[in-house]
Protein backbone atom coordinates (compact mmCIF):
# COMPACT_ATOMS: atom_id res chain seq x y z
CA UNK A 1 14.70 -22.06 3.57
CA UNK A 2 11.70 -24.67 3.64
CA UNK A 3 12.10 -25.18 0.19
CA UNK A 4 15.72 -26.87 -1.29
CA UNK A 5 15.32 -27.53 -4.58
CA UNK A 6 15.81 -25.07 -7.66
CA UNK A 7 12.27 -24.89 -8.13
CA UNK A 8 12.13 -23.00 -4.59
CA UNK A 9 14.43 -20.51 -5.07
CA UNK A 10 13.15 -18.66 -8.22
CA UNK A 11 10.45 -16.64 -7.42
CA UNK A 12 8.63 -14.04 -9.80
CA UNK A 13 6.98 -10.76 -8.63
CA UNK A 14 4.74 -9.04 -11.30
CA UNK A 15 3.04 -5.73 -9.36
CA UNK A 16 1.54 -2.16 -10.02
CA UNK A 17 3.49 0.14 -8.19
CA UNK A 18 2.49 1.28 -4.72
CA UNK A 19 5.09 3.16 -2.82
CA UNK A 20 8.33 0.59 -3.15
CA UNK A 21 6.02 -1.92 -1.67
CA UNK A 22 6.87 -4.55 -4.46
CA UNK A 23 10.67 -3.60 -4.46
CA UNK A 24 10.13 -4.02 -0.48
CA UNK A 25 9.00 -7.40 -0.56
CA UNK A 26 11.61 -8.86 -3.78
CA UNK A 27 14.27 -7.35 -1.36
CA UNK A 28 12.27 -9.63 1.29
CA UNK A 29 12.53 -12.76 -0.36
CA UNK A 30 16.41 -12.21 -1.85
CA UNK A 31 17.22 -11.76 1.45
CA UNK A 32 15.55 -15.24 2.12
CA UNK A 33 17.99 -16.65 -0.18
CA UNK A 34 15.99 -16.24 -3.24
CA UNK A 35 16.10 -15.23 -6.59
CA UNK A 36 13.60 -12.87 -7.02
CA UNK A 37 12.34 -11.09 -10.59
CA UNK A 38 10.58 -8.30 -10.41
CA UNK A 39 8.28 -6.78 -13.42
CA UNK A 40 6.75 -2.67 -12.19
CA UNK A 41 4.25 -3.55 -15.10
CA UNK A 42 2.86 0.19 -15.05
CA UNK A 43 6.86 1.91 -14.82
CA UNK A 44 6.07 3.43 -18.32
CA UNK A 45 3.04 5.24 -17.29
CA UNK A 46 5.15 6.51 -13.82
CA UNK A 47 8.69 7.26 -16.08
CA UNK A 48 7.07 9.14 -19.00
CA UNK A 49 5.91 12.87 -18.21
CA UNK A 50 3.37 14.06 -20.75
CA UNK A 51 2.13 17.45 -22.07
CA UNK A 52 -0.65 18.83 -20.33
CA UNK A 53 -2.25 18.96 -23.90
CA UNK A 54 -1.76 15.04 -23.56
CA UNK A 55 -3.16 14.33 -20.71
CA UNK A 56 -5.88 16.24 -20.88
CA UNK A 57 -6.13 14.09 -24.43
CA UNK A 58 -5.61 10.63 -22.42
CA UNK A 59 -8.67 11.59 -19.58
CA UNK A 60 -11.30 11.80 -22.58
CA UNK A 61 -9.85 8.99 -24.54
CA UNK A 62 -8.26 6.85 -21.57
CA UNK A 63 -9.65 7.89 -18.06
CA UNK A 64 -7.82 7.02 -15.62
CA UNK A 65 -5.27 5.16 -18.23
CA UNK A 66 -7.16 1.89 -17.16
CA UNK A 67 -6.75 0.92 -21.63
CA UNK A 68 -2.80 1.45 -20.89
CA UNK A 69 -3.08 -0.58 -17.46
CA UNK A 70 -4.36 -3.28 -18.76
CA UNK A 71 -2.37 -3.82 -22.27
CA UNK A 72 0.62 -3.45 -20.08
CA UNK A 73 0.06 -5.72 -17.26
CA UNK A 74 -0.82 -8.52 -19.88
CA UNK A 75 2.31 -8.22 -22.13
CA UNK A 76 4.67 -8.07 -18.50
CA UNK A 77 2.41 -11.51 -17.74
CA UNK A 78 3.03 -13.05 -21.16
CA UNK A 79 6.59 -12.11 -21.64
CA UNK A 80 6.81 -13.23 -17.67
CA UNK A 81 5.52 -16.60 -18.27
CA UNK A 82 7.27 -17.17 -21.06
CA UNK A 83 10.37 -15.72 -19.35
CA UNK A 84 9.95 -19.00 -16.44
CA UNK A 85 9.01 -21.52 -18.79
CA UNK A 86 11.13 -24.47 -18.10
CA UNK A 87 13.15 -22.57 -15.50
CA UNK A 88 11.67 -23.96 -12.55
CA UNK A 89 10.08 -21.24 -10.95
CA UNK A 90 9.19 -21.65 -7.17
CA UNK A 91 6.04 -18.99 -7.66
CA UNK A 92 4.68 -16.29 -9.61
CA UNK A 93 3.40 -13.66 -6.94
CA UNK A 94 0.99 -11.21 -8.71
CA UNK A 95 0.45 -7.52 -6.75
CA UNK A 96 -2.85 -6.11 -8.00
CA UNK A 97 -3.15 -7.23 -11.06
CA UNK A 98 -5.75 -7.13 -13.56
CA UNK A 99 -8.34 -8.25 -16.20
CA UNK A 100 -6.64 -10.96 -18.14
CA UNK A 101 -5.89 -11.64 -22.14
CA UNK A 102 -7.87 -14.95 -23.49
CA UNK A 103 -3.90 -15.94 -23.89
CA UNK A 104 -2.37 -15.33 -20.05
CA UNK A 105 -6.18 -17.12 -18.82
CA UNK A 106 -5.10 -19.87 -21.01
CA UNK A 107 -1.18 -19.57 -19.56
CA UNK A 108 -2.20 -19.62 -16.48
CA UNK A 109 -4.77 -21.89 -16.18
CA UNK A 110 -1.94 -24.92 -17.82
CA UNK A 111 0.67 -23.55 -15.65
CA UNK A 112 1.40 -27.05 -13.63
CA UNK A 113 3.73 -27.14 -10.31
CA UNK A 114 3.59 -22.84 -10.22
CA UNK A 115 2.14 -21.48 -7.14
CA UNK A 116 0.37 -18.71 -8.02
CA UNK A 117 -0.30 -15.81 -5.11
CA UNK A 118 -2.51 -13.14 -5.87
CA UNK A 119 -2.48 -10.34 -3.34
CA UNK A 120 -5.37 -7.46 -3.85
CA UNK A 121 -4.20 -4.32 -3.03
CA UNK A 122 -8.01 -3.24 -2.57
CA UNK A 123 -11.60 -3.96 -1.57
CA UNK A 124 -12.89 -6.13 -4.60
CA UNK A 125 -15.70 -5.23 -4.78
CA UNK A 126 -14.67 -1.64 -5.85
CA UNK A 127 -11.91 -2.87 -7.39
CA UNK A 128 -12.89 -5.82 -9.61
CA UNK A 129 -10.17 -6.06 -12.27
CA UNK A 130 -7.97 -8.51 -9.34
CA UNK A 131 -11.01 -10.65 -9.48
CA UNK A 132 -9.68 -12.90 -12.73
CA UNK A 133 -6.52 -13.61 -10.82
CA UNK A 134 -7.84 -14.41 -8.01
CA UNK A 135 -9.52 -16.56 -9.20
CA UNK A 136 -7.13 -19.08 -10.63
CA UNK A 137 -4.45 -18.23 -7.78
CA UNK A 138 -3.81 -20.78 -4.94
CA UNK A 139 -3.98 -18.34 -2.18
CA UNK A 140 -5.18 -14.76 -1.90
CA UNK A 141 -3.69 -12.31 -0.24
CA UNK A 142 -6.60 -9.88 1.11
CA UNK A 143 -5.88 -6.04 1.80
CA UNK A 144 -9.62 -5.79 3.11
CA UNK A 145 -10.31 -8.31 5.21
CA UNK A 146 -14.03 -8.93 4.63
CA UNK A 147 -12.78 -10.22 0.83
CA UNK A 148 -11.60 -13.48 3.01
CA UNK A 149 -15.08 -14.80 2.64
CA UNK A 150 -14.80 -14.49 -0.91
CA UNK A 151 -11.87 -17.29 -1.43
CA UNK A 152 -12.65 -19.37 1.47
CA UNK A 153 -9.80 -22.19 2.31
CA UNK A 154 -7.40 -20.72 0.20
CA UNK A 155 -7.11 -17.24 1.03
CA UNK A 156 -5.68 -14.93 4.37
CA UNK A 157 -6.29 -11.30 5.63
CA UNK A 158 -2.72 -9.70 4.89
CA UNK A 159 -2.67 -5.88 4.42
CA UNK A 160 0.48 -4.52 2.90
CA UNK A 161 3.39 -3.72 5.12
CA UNK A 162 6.63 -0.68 4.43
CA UNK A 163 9.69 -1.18 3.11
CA UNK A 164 12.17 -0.02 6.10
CA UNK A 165 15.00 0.39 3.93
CA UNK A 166 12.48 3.25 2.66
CA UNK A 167 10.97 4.04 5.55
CA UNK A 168 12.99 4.63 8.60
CA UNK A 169 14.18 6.80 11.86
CA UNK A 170 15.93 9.96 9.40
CA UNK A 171 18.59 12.18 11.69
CA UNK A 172 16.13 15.13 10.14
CA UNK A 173 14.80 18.49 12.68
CA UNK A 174 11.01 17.65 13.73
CA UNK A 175 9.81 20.86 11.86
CA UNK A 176 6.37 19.95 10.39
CA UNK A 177 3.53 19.47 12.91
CA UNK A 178 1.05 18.08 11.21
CA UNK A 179 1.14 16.07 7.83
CA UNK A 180 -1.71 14.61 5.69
CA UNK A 181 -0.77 12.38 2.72
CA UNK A 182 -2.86 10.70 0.09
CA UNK A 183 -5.27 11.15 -2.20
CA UNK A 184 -8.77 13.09 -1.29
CA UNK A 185 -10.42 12.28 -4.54
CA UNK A 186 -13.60 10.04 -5.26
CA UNK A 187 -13.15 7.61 -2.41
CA UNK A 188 -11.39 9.29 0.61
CA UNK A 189 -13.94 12.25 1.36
CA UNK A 190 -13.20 11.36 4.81
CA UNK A 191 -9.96 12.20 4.48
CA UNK A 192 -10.83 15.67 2.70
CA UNK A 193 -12.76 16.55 5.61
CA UNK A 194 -10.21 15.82 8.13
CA UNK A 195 -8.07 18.03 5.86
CA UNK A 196 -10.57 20.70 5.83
CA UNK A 197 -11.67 20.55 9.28
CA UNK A 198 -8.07 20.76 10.78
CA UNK A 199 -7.06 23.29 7.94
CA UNK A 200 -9.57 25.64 9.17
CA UNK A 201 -9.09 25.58 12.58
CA UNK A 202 -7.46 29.07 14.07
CA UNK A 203 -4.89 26.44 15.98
CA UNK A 204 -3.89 25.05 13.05
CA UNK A 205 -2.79 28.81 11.45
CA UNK A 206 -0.19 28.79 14.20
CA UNK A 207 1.46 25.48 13.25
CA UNK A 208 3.28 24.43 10.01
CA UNK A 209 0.72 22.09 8.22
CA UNK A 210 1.69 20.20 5.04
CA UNK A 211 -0.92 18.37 2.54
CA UNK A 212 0.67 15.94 0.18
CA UNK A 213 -1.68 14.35 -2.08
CA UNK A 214 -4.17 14.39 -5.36
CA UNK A 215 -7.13 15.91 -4.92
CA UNK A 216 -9.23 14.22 -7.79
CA UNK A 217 -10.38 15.05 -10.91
CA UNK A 218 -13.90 16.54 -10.96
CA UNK A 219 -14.98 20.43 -10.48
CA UNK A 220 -15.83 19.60 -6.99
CA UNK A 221 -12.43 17.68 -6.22
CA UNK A 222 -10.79 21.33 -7.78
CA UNK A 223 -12.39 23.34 -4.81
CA UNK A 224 -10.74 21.62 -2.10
CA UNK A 225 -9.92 24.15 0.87
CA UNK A 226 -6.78 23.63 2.37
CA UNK A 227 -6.60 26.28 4.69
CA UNK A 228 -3.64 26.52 6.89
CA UNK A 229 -2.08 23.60 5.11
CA UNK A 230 0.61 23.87 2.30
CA UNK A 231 0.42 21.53 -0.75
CA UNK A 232 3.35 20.42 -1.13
CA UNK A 233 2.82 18.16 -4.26
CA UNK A 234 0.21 15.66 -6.02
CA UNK A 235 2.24 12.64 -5.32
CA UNK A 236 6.45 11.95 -4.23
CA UNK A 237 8.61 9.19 -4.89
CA UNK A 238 8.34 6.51 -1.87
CA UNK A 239 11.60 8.00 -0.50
CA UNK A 240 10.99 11.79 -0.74
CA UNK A 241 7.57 11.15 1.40
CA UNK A 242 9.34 9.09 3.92
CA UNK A 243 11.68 12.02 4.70
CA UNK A 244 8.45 13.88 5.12
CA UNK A 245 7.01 11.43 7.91
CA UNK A 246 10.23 11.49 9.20
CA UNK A 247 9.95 15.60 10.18
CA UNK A 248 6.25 15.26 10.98
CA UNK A 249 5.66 15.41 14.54
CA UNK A 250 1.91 14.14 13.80
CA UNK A 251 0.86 12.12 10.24
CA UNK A 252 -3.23 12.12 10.41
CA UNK A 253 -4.08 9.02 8.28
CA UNK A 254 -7.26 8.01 6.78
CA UNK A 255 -8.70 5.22 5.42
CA UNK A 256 -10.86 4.65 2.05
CA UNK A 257 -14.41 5.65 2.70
CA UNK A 258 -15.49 2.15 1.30
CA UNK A 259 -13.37 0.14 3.30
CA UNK A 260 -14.74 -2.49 5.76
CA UNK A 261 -11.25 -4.15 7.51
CA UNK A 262 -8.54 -2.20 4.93
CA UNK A 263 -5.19 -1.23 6.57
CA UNK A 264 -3.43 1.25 4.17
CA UNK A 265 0.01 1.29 4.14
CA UNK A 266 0.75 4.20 5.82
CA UNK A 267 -0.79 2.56 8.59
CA UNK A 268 2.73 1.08 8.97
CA UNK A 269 4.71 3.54 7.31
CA UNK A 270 4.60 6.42 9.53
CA UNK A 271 4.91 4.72 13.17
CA UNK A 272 8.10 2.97 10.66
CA UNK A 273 9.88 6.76 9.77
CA UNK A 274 9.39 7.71 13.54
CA UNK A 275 6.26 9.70 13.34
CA UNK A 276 2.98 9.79 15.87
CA UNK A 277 -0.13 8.37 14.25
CA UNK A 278 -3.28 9.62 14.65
CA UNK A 279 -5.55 7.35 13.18
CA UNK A 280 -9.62 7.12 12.90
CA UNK A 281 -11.27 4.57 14.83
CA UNK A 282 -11.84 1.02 13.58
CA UNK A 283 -11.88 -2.30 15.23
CA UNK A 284 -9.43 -4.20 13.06
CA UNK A 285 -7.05 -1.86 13.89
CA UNK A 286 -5.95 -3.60 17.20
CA UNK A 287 -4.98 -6.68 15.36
CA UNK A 288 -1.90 -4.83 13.73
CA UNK A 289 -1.18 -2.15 16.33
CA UNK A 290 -2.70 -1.40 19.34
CA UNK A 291 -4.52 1.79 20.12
CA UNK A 292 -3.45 4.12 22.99
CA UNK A 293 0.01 2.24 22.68
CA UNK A 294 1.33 2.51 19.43
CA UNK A 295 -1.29 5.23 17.54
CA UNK A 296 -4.07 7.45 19.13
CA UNK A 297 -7.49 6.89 17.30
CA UNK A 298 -10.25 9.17 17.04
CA UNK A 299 -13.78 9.51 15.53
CA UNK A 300 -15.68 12.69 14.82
CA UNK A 301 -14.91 16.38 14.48
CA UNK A 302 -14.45 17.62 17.83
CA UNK A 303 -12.36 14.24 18.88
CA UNK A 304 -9.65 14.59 15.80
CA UNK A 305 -8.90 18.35 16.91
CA UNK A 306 -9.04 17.59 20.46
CA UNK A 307 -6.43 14.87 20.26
CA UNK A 308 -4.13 16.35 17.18
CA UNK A 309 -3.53 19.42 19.80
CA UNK A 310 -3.14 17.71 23.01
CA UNK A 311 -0.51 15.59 20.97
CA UNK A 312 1.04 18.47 20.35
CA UNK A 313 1.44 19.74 23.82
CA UNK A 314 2.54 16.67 25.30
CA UNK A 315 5.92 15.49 24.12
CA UNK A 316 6.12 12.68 26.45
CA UNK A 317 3.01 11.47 25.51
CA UNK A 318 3.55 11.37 21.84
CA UNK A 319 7.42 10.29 22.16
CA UNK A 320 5.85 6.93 23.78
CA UNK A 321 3.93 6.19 21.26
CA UNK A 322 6.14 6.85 18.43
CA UNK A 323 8.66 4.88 20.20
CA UNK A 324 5.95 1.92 20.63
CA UNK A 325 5.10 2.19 16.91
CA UNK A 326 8.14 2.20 15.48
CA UNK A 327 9.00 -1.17 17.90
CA UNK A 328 6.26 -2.87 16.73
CA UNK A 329 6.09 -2.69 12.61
CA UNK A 330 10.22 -2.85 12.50
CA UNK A 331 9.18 -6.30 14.23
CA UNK A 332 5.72 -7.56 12.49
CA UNK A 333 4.73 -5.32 9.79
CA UNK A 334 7.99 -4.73 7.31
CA UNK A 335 7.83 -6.24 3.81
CA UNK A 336 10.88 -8.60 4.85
CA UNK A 337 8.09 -10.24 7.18
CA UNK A 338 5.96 -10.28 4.33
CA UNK A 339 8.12 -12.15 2.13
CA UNK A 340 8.26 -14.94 5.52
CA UNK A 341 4.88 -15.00 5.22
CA UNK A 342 4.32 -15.67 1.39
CA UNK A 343 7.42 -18.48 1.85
CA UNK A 344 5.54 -20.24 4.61
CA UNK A 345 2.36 -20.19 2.36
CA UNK A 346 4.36 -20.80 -0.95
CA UNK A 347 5.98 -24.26 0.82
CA UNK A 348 2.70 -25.15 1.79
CA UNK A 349 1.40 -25.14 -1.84
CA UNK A 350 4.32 -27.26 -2.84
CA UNK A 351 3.77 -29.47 -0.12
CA UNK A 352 0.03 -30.20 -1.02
CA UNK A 353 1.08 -30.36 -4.76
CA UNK A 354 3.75 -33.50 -3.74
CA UNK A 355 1.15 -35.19 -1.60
């Protein structure tokens, strides 16, 4: 460790929830030889299962539960802060995060010898509430990589990774061809159309196709056409959809429609539980995996069914790139080589702060 003194070897995580991704990267950093706190700000909302009477009550009154978000993330900052206070805290590492209280501004704005990271989980621009952190952090961790030019000198391009205690090689039968995950609501029509295009292919009827996913909350979002593909639910805990990337012989992933240099997680994830990847084509892909070696990209219509059925046919094909993937995020992309990452920066901080 870089870092020798008590101050270096407390480190608190406060995150919204995002597939074991936070619990990923504490487990990072503990096995780093810290101690690492962890505060799921929004577990309440995940742990308590309402009426449909009441949450039909909370989309008029709270849409979205944005209200609850907020109140909750500010008392887990609060209580955090004043959890550290005098304990010597190496950094406070905020995941997402989100408009802030006159009181936690005022917290952290006085906090003196804390690093404070703040890593956005999304474009900022359509996500704005990570903006106030941001802000006052002393380094930015950008999921989109065009937000770098927002927090120039103090910020780097560093998409979240999988947790491969999670996410893994399962000793599970192959039996689902293809698999689409994640939501098709208001920004991931792309992703609906994949859905529907492959769904309604006469190929597809042959072939055991799962969906797992939300599909929004408007009329429109109601009327999505799954065709040949079986919902299998709205959302799953981290380690119930990693057994189903595990049996999928293909995982079709796409990105946000709004995205300009995003890399989902999933990105990592499935190559991680042994899956092929078919992926749509963008750029910035190649700086985290490379394609034709470790994924097969596509772009349009008659390209995505081509390849997802070729893939299919050719074993040895899609065997060599599963293999590849998996290789190459067990090596760079896991949230253990996150937590390296944030250490290096985090020591770097300290360093500047001692002169």
């Amino acid at each position: 460790m870089n870092v020798s003194d008590k101050a270096g070897k407390l480190v608190l995580i406060l995150a919204q929830e995002a597939g074991g991704i936070p619990t990923g990267l504490r487990n990072g950093f503990v096995r780093l030889g810290y101690e690492a706190h962890m505060d799921i700000y929004n577990s309440p909302l995940i742990k308590n299962r309402s009426s449909l009477a009441i949450r039909f009550w909370n989309r008029i009154k709270d849409p979205g539960r944005q209200k609850s978000l907020l109140a909750l993330f500010n008392r887990s900052l609060e209580e955090g802060m004043g959890k550290i206070a005098g304990e010597g805290c190496g950094a406070l590492i905020i995941m997402r995060g989100n408009y802030l209280s006159d009181r936690n501004r005022s917290l952290l704005e006085s906090r003196k010898e804390l690093p404070l990271i703040s890593w956005l989980y999304d474009p900022m621009d359509s996500c704005p509430m990570q903006r106030e952190v941001a802000s006052l952090a002393d380094h930015v961790l950008c999921a989109d990589g065009k937000d770098l030019a927002l927090y120039r000198g103090k910020s780097s391009w560093c998409p979240l990774g999988y947790d491969d205690d999670v996410y893994g090689i399962k000793d599970v039968e192959k039996d689902i061809d293809l698999l689409i995950s994640g939501s098709i609501g208001y920004f991931y029509r792309k992703r609906r159309a994949a859905l529907e295009i492959l769904g309604s292919s006469p190929e597809a009827k042959k072939l055991k196709c799962v969906f797992i996913g939300s599909t929004g909350s408007s009329f429109w979002d109601m009327r999505v056409r799954t065709g040949a593909f079986s919902w299998a639910a709205k959302r799953l805990q981290p380690q119930e959809l990693a057994m189903y990337q595990s049996r999928a012989k293909i995982c079709v992933n796409v990105h946000r429609d709004d995205c300009d240099k995003m890399v989902n997680p999933s990105f990592f994830s499935i190559p991680g539980s042994g899956s092929c990847q078919l992926a749509e084509r963008r750029d910035h892909f190649g700086n985290f995996l490379s394609p034709g070696e470790d994924f097969i990209d596509f772009c349009g219509k008659d390209e995505l069914l081509e390849k997802v059925f070729n893939l299919l046919e050719n074993d040895e094909l899609r065997n060599h790139l599963t293999r590849n993937g998996y290789c190459k995020v067990k090596e760079r992309h896991t949230m253990k080589e996150r937590a390296l990452r944030v250490e290096k920066i985090i020591s770097e901080i300290r360093r500047r702060e001692r002169g």
